[in-house]
N, C-alpha and C. Protein backbone atom coordinates (compact mmCIF):
# COMPACT_ATOMS: atom_id res chain seq x y z
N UNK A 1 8.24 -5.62 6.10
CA UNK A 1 7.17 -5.60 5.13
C UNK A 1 6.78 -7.05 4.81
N UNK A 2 5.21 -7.81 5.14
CA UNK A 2 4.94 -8.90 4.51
C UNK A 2 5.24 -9.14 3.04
N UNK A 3 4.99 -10.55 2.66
CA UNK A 3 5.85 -11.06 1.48
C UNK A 3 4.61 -11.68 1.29
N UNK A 4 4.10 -11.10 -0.21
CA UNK A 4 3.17 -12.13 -1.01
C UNK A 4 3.69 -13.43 -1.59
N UNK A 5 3.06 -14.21 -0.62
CA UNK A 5 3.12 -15.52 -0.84
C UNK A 5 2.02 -16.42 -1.15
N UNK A 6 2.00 -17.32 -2.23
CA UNK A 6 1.06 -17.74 -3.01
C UNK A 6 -0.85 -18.13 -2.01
N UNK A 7 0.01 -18.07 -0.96
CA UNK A 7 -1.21 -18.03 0.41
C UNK A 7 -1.61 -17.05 0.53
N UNK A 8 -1.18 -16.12 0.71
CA UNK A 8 -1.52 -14.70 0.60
C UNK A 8 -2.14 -14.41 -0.51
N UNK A 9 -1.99 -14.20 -1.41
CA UNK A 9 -1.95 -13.79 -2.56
C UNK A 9 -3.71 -14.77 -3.05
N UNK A 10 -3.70 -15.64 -2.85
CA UNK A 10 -4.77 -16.54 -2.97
C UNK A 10 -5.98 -16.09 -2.12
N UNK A 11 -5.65 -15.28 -0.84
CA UNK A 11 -6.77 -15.56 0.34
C UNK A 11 -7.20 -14.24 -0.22
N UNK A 12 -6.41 -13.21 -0.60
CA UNK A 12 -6.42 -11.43 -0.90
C UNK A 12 -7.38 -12.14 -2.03
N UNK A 13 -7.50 -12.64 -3.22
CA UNK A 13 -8.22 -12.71 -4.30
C UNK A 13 -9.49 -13.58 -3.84
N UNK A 14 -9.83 -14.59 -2.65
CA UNK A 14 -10.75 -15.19 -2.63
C UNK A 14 -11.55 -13.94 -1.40
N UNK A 15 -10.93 -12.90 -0.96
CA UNK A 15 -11.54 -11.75 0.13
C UNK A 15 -12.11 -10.74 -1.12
N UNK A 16 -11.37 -10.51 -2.09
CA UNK A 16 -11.91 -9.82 -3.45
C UNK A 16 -13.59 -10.36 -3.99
N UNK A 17 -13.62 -11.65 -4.47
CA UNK A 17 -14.62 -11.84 -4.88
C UNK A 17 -15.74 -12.08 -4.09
N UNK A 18 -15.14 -12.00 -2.45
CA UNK A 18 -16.27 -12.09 -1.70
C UNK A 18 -17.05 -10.87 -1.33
N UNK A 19 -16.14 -9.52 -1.48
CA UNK A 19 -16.68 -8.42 -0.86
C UNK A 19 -17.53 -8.08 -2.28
N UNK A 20 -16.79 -8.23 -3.60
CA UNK A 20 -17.86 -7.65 -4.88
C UNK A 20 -18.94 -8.79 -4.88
N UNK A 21 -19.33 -10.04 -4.04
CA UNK A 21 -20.52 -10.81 -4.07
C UNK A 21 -21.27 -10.27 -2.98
N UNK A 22 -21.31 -9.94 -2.13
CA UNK A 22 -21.65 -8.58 -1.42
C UNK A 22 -21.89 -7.67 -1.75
N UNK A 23 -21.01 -6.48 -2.31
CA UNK A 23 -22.22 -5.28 -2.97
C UNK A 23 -22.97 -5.65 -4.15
N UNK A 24 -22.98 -6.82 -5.05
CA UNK A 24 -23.55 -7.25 -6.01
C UNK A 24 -24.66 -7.65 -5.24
N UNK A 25 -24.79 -8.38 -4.28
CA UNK A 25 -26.06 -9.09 -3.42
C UNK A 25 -26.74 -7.39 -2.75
N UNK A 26 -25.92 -6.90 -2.57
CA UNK A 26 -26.66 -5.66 -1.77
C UNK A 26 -27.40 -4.73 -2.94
N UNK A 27 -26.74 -4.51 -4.40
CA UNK A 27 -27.11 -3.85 -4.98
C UNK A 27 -28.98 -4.38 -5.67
N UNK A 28 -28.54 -5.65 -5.84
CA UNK A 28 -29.57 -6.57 -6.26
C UNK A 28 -30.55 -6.16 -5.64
N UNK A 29 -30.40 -5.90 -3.61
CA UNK A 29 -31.55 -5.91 -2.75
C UNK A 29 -31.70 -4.40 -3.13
N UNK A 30 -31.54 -3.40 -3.28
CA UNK A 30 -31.64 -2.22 -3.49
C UNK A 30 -32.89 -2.31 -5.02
N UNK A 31 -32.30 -2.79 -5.33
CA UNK A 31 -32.72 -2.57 -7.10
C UNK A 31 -34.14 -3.35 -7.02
N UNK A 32 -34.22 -4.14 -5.75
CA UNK A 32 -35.36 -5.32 -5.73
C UNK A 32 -35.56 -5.99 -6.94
N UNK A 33 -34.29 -6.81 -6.62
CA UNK A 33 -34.16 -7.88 -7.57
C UNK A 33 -33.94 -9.02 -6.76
N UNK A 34 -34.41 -10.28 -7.10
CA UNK A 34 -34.42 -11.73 -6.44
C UNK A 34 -32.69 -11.76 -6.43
N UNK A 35 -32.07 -12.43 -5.43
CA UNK A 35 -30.95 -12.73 -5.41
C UNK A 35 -31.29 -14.45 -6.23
N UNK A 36 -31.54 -13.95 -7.42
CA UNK A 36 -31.44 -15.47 -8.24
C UNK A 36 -30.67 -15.68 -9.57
N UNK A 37 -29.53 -16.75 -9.77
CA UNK A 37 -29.03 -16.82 -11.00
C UNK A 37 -29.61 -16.58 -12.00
N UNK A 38 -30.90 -17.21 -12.16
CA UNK A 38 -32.00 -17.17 -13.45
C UNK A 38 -32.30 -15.42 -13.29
N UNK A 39 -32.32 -15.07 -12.55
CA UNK A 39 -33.25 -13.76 -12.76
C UNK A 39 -32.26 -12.75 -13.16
N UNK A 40 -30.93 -12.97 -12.56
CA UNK A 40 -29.46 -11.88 -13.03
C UNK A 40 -29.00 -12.27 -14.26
N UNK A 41 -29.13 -13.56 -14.81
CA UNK A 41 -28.98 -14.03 -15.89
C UNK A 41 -29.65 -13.79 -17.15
N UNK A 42 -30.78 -13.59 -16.87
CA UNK A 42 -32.19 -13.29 -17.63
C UNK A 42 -32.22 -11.83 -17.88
N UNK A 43 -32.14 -11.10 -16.89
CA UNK A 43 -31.79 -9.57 -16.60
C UNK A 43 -30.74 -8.80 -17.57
N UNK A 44 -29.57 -9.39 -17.56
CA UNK A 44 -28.45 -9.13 -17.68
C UNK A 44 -28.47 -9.53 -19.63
N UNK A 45 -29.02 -10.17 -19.73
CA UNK A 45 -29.03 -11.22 -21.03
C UNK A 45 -30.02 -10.08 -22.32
N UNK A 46 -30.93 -9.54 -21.02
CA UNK A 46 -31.68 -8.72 -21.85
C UNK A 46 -31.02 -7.47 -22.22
N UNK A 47 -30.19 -6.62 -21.38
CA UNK A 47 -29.27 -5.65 -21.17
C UNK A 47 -28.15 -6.03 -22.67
N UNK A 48 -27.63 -6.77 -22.61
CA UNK A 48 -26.68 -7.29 -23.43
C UNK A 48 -26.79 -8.68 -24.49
N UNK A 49 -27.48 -8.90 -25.11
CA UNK A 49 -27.47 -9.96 -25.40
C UNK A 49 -26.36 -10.61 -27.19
N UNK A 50 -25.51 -9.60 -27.08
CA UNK A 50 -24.49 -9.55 -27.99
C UNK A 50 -23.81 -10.70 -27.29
N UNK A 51 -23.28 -10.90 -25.92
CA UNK A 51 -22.58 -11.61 -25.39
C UNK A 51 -23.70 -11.74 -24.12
N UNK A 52 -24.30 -13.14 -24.01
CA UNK A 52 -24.34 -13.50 -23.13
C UNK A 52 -24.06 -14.24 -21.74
N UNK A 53 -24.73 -14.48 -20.69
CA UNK A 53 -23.84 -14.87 -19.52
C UNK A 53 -24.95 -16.22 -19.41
N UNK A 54 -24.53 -17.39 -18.77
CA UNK A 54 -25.29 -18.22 -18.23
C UNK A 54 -25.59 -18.39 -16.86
N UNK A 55 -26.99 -19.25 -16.54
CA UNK A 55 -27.04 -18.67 -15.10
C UNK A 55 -25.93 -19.40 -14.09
N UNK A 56 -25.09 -20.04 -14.56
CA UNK A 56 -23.85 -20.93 -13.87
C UNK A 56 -22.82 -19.35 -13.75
N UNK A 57 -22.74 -18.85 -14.86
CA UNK A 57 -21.72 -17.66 -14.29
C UNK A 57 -22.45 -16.74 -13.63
N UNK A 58 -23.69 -16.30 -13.66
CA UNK A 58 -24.94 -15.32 -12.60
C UNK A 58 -24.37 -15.86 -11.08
N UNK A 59 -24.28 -17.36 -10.95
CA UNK A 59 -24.42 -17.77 -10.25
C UNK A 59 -22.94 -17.67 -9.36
N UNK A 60 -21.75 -17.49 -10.22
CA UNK A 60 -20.69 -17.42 -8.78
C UNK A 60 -20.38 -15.96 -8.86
N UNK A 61 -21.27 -15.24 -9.84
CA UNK A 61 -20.66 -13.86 -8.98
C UNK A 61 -21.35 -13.70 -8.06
N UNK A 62 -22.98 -14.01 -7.98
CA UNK A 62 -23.62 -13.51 -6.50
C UNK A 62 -23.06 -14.55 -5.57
N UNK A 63 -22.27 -15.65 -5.56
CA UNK A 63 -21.88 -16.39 -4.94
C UNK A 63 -20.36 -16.47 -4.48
N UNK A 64 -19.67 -15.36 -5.12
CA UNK A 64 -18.13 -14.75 -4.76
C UNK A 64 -16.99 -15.81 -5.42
N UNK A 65 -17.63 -16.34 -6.41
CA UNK A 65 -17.06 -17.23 -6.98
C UNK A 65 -15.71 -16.74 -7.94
N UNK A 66 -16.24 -15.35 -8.93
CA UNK A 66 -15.42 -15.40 -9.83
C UNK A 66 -16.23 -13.60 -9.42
N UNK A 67 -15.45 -12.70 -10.66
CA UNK A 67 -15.77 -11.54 -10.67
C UNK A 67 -16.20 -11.25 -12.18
N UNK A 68 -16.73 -10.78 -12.94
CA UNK A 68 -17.32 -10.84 -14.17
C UNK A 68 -16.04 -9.52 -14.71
N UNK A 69 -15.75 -9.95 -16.31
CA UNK A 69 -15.02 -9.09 -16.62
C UNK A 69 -15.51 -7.28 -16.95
N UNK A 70 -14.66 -6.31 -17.14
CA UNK A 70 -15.35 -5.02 -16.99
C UNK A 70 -16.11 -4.92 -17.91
N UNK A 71 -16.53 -5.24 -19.26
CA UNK A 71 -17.22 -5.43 -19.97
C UNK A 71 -18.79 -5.35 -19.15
N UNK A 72 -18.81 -6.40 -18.45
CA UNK A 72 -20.09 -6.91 -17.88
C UNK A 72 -20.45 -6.05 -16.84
N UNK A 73 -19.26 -5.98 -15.93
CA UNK A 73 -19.62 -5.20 -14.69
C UNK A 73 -20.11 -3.76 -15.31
N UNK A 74 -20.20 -2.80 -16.60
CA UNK A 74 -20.23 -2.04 -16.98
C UNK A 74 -21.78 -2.48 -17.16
N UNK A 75 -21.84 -3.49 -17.55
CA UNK A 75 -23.58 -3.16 -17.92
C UNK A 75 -24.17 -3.83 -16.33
N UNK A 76 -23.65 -4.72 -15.38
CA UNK A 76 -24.55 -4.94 -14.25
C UNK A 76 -24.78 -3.57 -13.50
N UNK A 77 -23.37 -2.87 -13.46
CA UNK A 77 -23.48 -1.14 -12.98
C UNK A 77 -24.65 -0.56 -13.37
N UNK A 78 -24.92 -0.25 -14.90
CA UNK A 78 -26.25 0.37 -15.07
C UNK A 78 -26.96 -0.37 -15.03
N UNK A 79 -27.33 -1.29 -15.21
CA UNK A 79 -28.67 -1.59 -14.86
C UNK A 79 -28.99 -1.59 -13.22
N UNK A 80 -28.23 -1.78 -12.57
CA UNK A 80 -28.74 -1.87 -11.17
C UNK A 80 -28.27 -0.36 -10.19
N UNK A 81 -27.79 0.72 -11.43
CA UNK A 81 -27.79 2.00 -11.07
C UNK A 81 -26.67 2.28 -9.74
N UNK A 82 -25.61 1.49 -10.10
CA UNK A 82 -24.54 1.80 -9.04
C UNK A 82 -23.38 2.04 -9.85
N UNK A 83 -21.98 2.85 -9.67
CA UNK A 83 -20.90 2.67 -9.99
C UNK A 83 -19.87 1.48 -10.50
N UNK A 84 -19.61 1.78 -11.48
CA UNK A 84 -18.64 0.26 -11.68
C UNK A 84 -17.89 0.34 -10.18
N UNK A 85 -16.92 1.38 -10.32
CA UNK A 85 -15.93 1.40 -9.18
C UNK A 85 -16.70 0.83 -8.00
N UNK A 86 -17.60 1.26 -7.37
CA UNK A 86 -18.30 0.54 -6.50
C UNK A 86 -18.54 -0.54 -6.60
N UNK A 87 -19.31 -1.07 -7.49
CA UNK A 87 -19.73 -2.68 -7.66
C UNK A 87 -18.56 -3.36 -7.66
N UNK A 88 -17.19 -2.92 -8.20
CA UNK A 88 -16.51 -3.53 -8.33
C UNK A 88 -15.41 -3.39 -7.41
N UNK A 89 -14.98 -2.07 -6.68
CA UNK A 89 -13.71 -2.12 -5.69
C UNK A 89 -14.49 -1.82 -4.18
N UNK A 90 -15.67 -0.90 -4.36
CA UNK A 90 -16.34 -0.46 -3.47
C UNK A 90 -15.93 0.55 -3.11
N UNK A 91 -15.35 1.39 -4.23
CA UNK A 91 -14.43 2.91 -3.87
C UNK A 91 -15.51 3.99 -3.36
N UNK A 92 -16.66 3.81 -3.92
CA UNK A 92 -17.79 5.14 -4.10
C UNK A 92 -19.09 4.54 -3.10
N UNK A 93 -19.49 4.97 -2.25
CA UNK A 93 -20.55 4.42 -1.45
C UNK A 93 -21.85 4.88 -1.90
N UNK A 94 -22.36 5.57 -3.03
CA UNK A 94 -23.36 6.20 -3.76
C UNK A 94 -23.81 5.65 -5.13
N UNK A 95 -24.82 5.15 -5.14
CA UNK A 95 -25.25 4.98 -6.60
C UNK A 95 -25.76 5.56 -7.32
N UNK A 96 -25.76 5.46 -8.51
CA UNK A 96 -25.78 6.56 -9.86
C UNK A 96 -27.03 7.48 -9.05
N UNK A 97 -27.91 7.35 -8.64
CA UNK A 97 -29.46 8.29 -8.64
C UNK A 97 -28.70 9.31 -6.89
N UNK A 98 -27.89 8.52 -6.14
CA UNK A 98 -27.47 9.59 -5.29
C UNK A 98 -28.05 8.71 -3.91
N UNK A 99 -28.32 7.52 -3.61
CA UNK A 99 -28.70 6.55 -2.72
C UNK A 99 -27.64 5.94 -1.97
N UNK A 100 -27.68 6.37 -0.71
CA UNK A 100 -26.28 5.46 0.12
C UNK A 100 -26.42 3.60 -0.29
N UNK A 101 -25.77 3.05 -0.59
CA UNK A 101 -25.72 1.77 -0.63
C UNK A 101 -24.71 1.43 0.78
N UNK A 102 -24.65 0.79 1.57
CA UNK A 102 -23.44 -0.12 2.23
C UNK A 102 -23.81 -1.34 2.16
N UNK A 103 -22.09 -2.19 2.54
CA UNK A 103 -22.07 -3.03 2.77
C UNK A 103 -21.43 -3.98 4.02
């Protein structure tokens, strides 16, 4: 059995935020939305604006930078009409209205 080792363990979390910057970029193209910080930022800001995001954090989730906490991913889900679980593990290949998404 492999042994998580801090290499491992590092590459598994930088393969994580790359595949949810991927269905986040795919969902975006679905939703026909600009793959733009300002515009997910702006978007998102309007959705929630109790807690907002700046377009520096817009910017490394479509960029696989970081993953937004479930809080957020709960409102990028609806608004762009896909599953958290999806947006976020990619468990469900269907978005909320019943539309194949892949990635």
């Amino acid at each position: 059995m492999p042994r998580n080792t801090p290499k491992t363990i590092a590459r598994t979390a930088e393969q994580e935020r790359t595949a949810f910057a991927q269905r986040l970029n795919a969902a975006l193209a679905a939703a026909d939305v600009p793959t733009s910080a300002t515009v997910v930022q702006r978007e998102f800001n309007t959705r929630h604006p109790q807690q907002p995001v700046t377009s520096h954090a817009a910017r490394k989730w479509i960029t696989g930078e970081s993953i937004p906490s479930q809080q957020r991913l709960q409102i990028l889900s609806a608004w762009l009409k896909v599953t958290p679980n999806w947006l976020r593990f990619g468990d469900n290949t269907k978005d909320i209205g019943g539309n194949a998404l892949s990635v």
